[in-house]
PDB file of N, CA and C in Angstrom:
ATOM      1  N   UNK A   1     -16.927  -1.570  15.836  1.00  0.00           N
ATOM      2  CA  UNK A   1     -16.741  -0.363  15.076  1.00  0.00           C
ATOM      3  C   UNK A   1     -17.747   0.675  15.581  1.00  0.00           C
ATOM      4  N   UNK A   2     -17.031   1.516  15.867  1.00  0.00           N
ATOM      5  CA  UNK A   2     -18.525   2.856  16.448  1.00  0.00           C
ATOM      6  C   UNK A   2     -18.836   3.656  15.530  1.00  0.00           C
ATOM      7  N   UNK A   3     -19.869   4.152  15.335  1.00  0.00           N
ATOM      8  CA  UNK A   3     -21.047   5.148  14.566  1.00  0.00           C
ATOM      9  C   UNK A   3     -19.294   5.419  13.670  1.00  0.00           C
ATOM     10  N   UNK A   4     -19.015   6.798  14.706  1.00  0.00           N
ATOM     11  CA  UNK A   4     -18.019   7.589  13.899  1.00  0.00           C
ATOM     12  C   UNK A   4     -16.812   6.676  12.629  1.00  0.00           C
ATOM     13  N   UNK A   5     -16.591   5.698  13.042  1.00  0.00           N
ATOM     14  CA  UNK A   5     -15.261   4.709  12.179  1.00  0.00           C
ATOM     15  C   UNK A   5     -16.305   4.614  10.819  1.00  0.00           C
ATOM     16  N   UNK A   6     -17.779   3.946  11.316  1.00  0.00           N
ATOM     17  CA  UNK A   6     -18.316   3.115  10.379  1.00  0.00           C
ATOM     18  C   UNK A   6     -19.134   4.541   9.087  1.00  0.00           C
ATOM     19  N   UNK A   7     -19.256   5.562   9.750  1.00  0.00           N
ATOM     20  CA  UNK A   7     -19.677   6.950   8.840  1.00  0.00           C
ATOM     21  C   UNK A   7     -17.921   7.267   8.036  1.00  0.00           C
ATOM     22  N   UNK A   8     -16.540   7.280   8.797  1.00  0.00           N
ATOM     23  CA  UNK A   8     -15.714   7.637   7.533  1.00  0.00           C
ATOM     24  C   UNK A   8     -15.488   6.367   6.912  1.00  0.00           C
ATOM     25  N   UNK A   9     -15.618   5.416   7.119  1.00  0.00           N
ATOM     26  CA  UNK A   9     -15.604   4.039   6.103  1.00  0.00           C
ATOM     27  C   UNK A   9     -16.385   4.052   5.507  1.00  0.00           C
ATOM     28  N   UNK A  10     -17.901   4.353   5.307  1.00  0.00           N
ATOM     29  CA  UNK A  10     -18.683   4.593   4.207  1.00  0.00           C
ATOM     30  C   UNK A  10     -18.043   5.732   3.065  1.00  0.00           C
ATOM     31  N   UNK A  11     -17.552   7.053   3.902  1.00  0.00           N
ATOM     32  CA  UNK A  11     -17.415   8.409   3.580  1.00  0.00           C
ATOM     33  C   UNK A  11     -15.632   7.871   2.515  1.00  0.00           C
ATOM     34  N   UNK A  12     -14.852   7.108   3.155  1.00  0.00           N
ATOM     35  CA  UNK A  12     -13.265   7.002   2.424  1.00  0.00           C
ATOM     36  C   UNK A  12     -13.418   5.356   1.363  1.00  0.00           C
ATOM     37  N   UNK A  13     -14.010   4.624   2.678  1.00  0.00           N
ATOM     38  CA  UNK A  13     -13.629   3.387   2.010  1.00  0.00           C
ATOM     39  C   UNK A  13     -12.685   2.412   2.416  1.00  0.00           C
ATOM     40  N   UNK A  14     -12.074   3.040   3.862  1.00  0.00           N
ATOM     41  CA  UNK A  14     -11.537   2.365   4.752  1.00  0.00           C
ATOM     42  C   UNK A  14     -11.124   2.376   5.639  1.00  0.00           C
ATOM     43  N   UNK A  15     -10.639   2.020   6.967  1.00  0.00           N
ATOM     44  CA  UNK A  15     -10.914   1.768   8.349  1.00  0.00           C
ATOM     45  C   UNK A  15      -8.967   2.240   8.220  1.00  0.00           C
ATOM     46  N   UNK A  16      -8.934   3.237   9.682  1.00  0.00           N
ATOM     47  CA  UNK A  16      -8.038   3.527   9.511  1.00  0.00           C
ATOM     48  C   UNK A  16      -7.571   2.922  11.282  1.00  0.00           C
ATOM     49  N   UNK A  17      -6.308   1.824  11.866  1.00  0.00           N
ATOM     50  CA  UNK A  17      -6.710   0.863  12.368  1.00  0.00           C
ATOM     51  C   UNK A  17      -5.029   1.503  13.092  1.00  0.00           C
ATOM     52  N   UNK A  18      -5.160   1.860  14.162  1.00  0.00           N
ATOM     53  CA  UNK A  18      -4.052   2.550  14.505  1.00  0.00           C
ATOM     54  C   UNK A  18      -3.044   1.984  15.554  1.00  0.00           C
ATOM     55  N   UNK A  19      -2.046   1.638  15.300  1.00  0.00           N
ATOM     56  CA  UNK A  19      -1.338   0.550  16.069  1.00  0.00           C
ATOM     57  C   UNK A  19      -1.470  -0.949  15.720  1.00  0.00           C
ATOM     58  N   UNK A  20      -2.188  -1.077  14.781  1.00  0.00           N
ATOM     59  CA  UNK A  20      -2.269  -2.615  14.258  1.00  0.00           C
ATOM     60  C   UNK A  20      -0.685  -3.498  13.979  1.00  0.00           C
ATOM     61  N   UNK A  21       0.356  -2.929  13.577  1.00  0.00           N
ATOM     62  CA  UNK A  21       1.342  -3.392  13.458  1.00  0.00           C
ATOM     63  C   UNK A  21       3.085  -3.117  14.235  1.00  0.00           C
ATOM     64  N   UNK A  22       3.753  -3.943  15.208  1.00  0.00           N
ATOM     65  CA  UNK A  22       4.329  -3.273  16.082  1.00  0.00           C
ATOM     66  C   UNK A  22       5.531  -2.393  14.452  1.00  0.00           C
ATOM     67  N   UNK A  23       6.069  -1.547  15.261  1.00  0.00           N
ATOM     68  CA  UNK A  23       7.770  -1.395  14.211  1.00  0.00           C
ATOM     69  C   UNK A  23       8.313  -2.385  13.647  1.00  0.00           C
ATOM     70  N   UNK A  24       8.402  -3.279  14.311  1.00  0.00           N
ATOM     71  CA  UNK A  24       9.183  -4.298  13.464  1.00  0.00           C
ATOM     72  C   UNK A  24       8.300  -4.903  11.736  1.00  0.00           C
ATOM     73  N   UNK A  25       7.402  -5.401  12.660  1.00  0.00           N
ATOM     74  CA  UNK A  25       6.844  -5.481  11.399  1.00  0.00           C
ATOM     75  C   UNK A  25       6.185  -4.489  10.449  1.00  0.00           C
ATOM     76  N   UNK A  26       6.079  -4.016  11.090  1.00  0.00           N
ATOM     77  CA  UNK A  26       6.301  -2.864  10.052  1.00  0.00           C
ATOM     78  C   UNK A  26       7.556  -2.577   8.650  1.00  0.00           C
ATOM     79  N   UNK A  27       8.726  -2.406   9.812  1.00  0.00           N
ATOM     80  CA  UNK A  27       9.820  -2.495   9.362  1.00  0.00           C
ATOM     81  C   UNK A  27       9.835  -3.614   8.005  1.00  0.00           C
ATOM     82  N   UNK A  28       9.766  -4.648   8.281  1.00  0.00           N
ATOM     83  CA  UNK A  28       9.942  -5.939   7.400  1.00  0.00           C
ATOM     84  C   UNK A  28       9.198  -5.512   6.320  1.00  0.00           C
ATOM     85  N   UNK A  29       7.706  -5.306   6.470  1.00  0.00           N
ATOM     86  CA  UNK A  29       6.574  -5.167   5.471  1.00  0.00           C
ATOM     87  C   UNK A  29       7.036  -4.001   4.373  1.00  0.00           C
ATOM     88  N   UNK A  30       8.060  -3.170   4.869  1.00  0.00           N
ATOM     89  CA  UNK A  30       8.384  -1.877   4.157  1.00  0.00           C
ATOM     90  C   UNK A  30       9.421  -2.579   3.375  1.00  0.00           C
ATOM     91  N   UNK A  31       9.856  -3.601   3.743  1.00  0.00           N
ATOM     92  CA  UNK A  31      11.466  -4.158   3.044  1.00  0.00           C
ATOM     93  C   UNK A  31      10.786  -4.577   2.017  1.00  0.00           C
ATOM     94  N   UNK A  32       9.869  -5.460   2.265  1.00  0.00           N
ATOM     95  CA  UNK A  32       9.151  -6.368   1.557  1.00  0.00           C
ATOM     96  C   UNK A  32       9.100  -5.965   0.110  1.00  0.00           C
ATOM     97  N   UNK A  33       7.890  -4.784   0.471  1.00  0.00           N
ATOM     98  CA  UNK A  33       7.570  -4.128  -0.440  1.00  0.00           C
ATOM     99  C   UNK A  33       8.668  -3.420  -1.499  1.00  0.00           C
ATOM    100  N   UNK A  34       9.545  -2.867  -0.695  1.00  0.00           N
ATOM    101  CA  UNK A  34      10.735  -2.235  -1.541  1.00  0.00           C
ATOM    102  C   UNK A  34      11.560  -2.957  -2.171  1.00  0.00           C
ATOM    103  N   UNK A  35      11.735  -4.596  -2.192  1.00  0.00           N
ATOM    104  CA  UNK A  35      12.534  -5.476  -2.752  1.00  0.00           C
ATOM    105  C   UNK A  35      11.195  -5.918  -3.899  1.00  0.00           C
ATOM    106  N   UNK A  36       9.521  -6.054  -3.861  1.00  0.00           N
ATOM    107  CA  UNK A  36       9.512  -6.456  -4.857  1.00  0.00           C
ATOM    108  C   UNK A  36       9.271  -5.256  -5.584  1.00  0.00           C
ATOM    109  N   UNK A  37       9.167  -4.085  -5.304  1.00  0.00           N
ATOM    110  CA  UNK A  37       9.002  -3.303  -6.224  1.00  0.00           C
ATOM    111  C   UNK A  37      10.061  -3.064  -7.183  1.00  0.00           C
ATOM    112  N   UNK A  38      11.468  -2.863  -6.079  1.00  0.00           N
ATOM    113  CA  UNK A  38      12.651  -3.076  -6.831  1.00  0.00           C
ATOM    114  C   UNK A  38      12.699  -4.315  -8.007  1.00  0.00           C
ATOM    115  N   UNK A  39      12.411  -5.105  -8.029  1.00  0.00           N
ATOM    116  CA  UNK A  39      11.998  -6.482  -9.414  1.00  0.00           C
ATOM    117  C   UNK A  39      11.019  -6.359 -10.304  1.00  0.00           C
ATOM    118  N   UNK A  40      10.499  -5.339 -10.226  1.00  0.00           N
ATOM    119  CA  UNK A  40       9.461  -4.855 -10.892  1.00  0.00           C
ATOM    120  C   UNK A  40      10.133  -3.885 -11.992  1.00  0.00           C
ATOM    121  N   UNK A  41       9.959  -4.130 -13.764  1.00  0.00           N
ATOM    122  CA  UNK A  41      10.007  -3.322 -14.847  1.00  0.00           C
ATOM    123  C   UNK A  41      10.011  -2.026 -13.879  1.00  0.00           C
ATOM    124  N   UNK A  42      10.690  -0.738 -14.804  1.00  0.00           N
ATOM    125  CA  UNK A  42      10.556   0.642 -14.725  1.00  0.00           C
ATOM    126  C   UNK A  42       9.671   0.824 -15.000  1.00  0.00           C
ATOM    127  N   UNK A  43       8.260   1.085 -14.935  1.00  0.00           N
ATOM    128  CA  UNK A  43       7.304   1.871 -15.903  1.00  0.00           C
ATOM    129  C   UNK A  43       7.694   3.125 -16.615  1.00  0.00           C
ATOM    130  N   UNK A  44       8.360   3.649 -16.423  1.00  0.00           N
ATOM    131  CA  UNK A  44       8.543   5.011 -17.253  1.00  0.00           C
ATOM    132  C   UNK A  44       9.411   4.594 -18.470  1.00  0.00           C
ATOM    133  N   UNK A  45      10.003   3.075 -18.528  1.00  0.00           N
ATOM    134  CA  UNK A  45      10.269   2.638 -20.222  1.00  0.00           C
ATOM    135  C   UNK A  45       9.976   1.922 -20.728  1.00  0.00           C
ATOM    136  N   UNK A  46      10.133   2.704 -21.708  1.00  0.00           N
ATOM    137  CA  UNK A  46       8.695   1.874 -23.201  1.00  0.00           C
ATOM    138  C   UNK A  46       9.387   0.364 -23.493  1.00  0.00           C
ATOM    139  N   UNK A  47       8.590  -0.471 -23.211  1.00  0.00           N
ATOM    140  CA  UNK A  47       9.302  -1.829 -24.144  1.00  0.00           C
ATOM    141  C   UNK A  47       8.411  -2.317 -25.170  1.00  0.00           C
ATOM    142  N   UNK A  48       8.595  -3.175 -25.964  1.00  0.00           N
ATOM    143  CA  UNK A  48       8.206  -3.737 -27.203  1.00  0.00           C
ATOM    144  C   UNK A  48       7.037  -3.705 -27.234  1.00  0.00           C
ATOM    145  N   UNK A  49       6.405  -3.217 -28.119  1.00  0.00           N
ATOM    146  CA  UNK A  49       4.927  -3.432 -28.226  1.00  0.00           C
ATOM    147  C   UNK A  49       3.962  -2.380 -26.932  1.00  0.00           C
ATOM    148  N   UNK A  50       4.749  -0.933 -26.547  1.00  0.00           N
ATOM    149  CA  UNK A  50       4.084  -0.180 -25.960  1.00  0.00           C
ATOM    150  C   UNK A  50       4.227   1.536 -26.579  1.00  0.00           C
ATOM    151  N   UNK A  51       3.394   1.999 -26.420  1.00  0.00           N
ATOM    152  CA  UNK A  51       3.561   3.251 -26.811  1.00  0.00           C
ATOM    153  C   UNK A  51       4.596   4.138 -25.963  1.00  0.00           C
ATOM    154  N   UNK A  52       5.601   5.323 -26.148  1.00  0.00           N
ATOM    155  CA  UNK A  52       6.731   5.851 -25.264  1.00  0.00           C
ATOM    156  C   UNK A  52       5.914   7.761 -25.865  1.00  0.00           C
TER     157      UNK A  52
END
């Protein structure tokens, strides 16, 4: 890590790591995510025992 990475990782909080993942996986990791989010409650409705 050089001076400059390790001053905006103090400054953000994280290492910004460019090319770490080809497209594909990429690709997949985006599915991933979008199928469990898709299974995931709405948050924007109120269910039992929450304030709306």
């Amino acid at each position: 890590m050089t001076e400059e990475e390790r001053y905006f990782f103090d400054l953000r909080g994280y290492v910004l790591i460019e090319i770490a993942l080809s497209q594909d996986e990429l690709k997949g990791l985006n599915a991933l995510f979008d199928e469990q989010q898709a299974s995931l409650p709405d948050p924007r409705r109120a269910g039992p025992g929450t304030w709306s």
